[in-house]
C-alpha atoms as a PDB file:
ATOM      1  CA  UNK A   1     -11.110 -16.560  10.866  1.00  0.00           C
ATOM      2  CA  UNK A   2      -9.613 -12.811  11.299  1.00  0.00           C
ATOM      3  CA  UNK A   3      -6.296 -12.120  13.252  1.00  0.00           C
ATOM      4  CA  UNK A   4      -7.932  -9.064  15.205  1.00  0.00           C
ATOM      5  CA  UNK A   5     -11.459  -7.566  15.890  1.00  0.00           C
ATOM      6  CA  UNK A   6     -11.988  -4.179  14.073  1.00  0.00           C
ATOM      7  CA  UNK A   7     -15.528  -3.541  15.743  1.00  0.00           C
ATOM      8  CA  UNK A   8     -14.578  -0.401  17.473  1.00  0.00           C
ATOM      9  CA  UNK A   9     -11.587   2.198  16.603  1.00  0.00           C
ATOM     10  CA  UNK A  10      -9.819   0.686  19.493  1.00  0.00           C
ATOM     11  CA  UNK A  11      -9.849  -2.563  18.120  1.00  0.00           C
ATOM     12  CA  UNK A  12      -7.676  -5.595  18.810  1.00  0.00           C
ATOM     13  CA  UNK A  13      -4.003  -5.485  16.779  1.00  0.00           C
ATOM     14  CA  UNK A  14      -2.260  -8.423  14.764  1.00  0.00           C
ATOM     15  CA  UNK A  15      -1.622 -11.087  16.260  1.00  0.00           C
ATOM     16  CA  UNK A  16       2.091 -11.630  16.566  1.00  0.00           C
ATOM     17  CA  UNK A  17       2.764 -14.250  14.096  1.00  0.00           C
ATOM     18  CA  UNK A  18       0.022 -14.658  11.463  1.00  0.00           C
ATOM     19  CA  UNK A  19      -1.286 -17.985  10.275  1.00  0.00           C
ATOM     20  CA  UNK A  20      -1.486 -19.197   6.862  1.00  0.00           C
ATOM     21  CA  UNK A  21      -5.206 -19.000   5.190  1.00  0.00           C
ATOM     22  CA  UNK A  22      -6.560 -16.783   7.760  1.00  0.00           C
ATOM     23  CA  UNK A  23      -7.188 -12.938   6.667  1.00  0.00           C
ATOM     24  CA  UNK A  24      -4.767 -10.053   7.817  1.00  0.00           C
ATOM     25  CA  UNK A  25      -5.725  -6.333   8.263  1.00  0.00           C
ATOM     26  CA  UNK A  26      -3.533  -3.693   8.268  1.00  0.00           C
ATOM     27  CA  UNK A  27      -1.769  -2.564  11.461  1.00  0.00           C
ATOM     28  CA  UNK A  28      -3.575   1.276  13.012  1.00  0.00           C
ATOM     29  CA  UNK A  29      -0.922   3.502  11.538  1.00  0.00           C
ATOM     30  CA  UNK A  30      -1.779   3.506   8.685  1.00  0.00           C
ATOM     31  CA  UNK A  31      -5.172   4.663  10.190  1.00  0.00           C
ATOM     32  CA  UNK A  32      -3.562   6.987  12.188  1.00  0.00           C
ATOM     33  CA  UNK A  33      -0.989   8.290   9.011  1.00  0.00           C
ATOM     34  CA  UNK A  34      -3.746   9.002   6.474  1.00  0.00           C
ATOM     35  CA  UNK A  35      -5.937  10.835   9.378  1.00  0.00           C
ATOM     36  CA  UNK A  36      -2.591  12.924  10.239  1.00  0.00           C
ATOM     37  CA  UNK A  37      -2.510  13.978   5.920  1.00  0.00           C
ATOM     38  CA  UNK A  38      -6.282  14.680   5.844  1.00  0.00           C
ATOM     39  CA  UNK A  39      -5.625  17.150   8.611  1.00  0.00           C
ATOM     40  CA  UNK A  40      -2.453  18.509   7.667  1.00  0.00           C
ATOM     41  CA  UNK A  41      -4.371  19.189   3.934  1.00  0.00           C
ATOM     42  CA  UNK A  42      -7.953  20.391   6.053  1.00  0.00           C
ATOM     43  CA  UNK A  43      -6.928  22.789   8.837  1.00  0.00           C
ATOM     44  CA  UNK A  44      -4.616  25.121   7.078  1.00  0.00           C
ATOM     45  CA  UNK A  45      -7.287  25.640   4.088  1.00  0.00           C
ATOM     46  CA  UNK A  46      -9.378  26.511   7.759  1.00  0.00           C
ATOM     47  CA  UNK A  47      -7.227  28.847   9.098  1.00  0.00           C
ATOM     48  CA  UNK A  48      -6.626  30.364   5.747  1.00  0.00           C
ATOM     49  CA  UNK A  49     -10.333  30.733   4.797  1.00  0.00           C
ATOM     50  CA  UNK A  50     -10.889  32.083   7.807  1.00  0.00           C
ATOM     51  CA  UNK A  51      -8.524  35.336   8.188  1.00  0.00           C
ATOM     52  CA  UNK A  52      -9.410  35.725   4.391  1.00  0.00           C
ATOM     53  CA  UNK A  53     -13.157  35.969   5.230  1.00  0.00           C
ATOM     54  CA  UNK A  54     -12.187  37.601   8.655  1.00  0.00           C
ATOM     55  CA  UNK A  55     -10.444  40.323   6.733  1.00  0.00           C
ATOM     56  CA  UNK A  56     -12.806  40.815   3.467  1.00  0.00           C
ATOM     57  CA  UNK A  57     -16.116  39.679   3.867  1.00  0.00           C
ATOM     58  CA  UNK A  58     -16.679  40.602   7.656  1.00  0.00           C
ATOM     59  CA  UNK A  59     -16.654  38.405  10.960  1.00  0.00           C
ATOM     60  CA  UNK A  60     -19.529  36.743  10.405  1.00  0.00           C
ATOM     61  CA  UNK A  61     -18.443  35.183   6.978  1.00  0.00           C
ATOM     62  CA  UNK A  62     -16.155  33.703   9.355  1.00  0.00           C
ATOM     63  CA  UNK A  63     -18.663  30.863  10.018  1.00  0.00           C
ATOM     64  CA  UNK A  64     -18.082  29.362   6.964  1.00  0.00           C
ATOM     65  CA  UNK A  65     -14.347  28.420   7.549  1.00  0.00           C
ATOM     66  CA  UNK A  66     -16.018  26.242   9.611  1.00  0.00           C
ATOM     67  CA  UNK A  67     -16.695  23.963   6.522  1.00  0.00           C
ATOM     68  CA  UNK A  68     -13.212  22.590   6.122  1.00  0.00           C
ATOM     69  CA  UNK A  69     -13.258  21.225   9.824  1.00  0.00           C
ATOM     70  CA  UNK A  70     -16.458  19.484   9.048  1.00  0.00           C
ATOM     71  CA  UNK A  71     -15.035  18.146   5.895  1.00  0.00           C
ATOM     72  CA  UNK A  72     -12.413  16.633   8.350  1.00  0.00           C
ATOM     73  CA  UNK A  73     -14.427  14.913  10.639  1.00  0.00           C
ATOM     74  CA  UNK A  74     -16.117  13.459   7.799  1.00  0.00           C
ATOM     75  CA  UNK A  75     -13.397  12.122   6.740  1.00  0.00           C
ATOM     76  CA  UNK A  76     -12.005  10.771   9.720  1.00  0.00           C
ATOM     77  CA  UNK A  77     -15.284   8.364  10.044  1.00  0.00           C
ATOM     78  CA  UNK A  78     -14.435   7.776   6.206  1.00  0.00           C
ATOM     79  CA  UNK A  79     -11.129   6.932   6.457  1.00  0.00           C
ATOM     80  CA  UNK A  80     -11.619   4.822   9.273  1.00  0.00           C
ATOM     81  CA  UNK A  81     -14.282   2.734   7.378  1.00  0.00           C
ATOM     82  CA  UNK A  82     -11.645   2.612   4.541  1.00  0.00           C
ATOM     83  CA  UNK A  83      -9.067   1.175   6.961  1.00  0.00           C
ATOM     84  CA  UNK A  84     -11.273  -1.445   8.402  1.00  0.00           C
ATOM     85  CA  UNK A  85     -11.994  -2.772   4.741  1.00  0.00           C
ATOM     86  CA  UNK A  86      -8.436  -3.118   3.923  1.00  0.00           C
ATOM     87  CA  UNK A  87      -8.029  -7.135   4.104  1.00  0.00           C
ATOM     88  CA  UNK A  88      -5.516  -9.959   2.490  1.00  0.00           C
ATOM     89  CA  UNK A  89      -5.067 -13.906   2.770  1.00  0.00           C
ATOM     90  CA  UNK A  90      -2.503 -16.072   1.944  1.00  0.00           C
ATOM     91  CA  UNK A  91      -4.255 -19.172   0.326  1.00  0.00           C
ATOM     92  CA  UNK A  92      -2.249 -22.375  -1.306  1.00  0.00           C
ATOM     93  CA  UNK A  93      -2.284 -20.915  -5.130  1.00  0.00           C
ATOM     94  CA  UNK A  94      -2.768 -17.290  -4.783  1.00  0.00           C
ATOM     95  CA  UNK A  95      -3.172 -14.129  -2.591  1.00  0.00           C
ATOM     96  CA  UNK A  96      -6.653 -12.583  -2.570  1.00  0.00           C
ATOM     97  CA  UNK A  97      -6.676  -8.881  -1.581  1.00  0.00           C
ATOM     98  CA  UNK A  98     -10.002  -7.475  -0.187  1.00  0.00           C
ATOM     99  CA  UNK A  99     -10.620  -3.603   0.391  1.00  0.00           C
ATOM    100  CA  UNK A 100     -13.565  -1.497  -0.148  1.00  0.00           C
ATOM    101  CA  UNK A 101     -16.451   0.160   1.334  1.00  0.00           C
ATOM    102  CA  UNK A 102     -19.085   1.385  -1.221  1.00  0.00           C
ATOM    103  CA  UNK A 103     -17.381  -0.273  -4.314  1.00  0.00           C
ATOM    104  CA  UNK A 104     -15.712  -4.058  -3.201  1.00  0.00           C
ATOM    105  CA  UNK A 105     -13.050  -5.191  -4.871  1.00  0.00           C
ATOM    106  CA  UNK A 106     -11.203  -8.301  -4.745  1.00  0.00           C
ATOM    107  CA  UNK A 107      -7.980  -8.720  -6.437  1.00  0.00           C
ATOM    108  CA  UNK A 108      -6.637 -12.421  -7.038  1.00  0.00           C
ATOM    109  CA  UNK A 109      -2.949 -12.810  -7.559  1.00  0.00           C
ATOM    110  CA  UNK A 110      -1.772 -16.499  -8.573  1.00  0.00           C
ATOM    111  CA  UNK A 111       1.461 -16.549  -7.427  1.00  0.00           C
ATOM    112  CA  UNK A 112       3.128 -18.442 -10.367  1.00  0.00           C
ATOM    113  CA  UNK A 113       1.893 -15.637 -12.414  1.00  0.00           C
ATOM    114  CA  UNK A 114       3.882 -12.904  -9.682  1.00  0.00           C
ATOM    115  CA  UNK A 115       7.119 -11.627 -11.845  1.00  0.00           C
ATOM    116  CA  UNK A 116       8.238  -9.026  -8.774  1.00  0.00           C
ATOM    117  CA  UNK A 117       7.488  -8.259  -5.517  1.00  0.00           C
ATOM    118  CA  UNK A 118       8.443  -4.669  -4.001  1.00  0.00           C
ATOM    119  CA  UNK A 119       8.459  -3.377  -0.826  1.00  0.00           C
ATOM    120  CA  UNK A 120       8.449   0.185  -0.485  1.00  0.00           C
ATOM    121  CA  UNK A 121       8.335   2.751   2.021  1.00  0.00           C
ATOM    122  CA  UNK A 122       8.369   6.553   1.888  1.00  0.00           C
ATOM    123  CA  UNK A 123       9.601   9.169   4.300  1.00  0.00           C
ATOM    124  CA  UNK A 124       6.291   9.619   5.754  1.00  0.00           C
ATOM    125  CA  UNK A 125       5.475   5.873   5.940  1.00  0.00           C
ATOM    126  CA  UNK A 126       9.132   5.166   7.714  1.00  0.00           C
ATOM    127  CA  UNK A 127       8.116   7.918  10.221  1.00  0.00           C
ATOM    128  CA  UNK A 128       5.332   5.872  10.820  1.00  0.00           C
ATOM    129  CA  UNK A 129       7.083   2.369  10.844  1.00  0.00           C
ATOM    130  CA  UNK A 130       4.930   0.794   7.554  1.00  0.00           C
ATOM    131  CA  UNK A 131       5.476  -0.003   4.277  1.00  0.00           C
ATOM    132  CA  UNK A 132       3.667  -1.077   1.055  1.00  0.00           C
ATOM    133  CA  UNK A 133       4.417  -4.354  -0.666  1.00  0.00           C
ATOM    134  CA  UNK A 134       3.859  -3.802  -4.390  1.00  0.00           C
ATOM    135  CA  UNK A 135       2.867  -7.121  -6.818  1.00  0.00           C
ATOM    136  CA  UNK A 136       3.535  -6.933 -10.497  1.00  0.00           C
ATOM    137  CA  UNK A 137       2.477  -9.623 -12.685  1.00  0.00           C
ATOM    138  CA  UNK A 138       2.378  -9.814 -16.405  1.00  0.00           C
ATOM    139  CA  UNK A 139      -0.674  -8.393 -16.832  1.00  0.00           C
ATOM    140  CA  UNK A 140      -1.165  -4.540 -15.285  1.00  0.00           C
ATOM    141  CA  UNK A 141      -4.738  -4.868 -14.601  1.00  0.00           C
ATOM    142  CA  UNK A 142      -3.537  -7.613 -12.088  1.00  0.00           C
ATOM    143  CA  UNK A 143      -0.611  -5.852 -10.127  1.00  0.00           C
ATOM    144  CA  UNK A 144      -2.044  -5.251  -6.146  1.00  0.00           C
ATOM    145  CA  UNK A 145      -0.614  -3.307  -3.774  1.00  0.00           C
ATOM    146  CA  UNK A 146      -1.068  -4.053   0.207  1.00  0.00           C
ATOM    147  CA  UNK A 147      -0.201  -0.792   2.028  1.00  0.00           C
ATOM    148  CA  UNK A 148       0.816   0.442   5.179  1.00  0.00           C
ATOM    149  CA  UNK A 149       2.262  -3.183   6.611  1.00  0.00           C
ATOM    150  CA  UNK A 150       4.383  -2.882   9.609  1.00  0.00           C
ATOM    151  CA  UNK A 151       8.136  -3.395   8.016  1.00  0.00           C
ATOM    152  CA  UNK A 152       8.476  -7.091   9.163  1.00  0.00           C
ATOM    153  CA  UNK A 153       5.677  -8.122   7.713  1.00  0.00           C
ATOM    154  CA  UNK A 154       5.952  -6.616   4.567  1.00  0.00           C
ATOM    155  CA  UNK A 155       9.598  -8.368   4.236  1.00  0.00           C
ATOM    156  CA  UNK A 156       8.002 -11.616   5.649  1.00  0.00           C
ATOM    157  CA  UNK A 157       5.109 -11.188   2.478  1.00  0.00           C
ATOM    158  CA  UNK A 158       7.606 -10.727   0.116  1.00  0.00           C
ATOM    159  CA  UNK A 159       9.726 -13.652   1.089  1.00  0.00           C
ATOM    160  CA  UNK A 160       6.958 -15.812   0.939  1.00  0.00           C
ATOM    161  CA  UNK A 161       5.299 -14.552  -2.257  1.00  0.00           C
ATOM    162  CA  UNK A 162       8.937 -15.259  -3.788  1.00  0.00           C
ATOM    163  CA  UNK A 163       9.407 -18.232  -2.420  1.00  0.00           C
ATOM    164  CA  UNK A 164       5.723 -19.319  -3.820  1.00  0.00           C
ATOM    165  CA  UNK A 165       6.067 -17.409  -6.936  1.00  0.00           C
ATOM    166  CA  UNK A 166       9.461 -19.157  -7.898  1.00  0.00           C
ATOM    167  CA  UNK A 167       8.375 -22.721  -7.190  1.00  0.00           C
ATOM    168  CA  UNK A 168       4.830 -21.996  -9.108  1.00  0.00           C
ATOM    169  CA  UNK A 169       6.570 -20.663 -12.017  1.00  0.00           C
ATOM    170  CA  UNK A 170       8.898 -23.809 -12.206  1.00  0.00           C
ATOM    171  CA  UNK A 171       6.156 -25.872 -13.120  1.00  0.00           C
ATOM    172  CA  UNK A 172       5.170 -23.666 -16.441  1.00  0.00           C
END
């Protein structure tokens, strides 16, 4: 069972207070963040290639700065893909983490093995309201990240994965 419908761009949000077991997808601004740094890296390298070509190669070289702008609607439909794949449930011995589109990968986090839980958010990710909670277990190959949760849920995950990790580990 998901918590929203991710069919279309427009797609239905969280729902307000997510249930146990059921799989949670990250909130649009993260969508809407990484589609703002893809074209704040795309359309200057336009604009650029463009009065370079304008000025050296002749006005109809200009064409090609063209290419940049294609390489961001590209990625748009990319990153948008990307987003959609981003998944994570909450199940009674460990959180399973679920994101990619070509290559899937599934990451499986016991949570009596869990030996730190971060949340972290940068200037451009507080602009946005999100954060990333960060898992670090004993073993590097198994530390997860979940970006680009809205605040409260990020503190809520790391509260809980605490809580869980703490009372698993008491039993070692």
């Amino acid at each position: 069972m998901e918590t929203g419908t991710r069919d279309e761009p427009g797609g239905a949000e969280h729902a307000a207070t997510p249930v146990a077991g059921d799989w949670h997808e990250l909130p649009r601004q993260l969508l809407g963040l990484r589609r703002l740094l893809l074209a704040l890296a795309t359309v200057p390298v336009a604009a650029l290639l463009g009065v370079l070509l304008g000025l050296f190669a002749g006005p109809a070289w200009v064409l090609f700065a063209l290419l940049p702008l294609l390489v961001l609607a590209w990625g748009r439909r990319l990153l948008a893909r990307n987003w959609r794949s981003w998944r994570y449930r909450e199940r009674a011995d460990d959180l399973l983490i679920s994101r990619g589109v070509l290559w899937r990968r599934q990451t499986i986090v016991p949570y009596g093995r869990m030996q730190l839980v971060e949340v972290t958010s940068g200037p451009v990710e507080r602009r946005f309201g999100l954060a990333t909670v960060q898992l670090h277990t004993a073993a590097a190959a198994t530390d997860a990240r979940i970006p680009g949760l809205l605040p409260v849920e990020a503190e809520r995950l790391r509260d809980r994965l605490t809580e869980l990790g703490q009372a698993r580990s008491a039993g070692l």
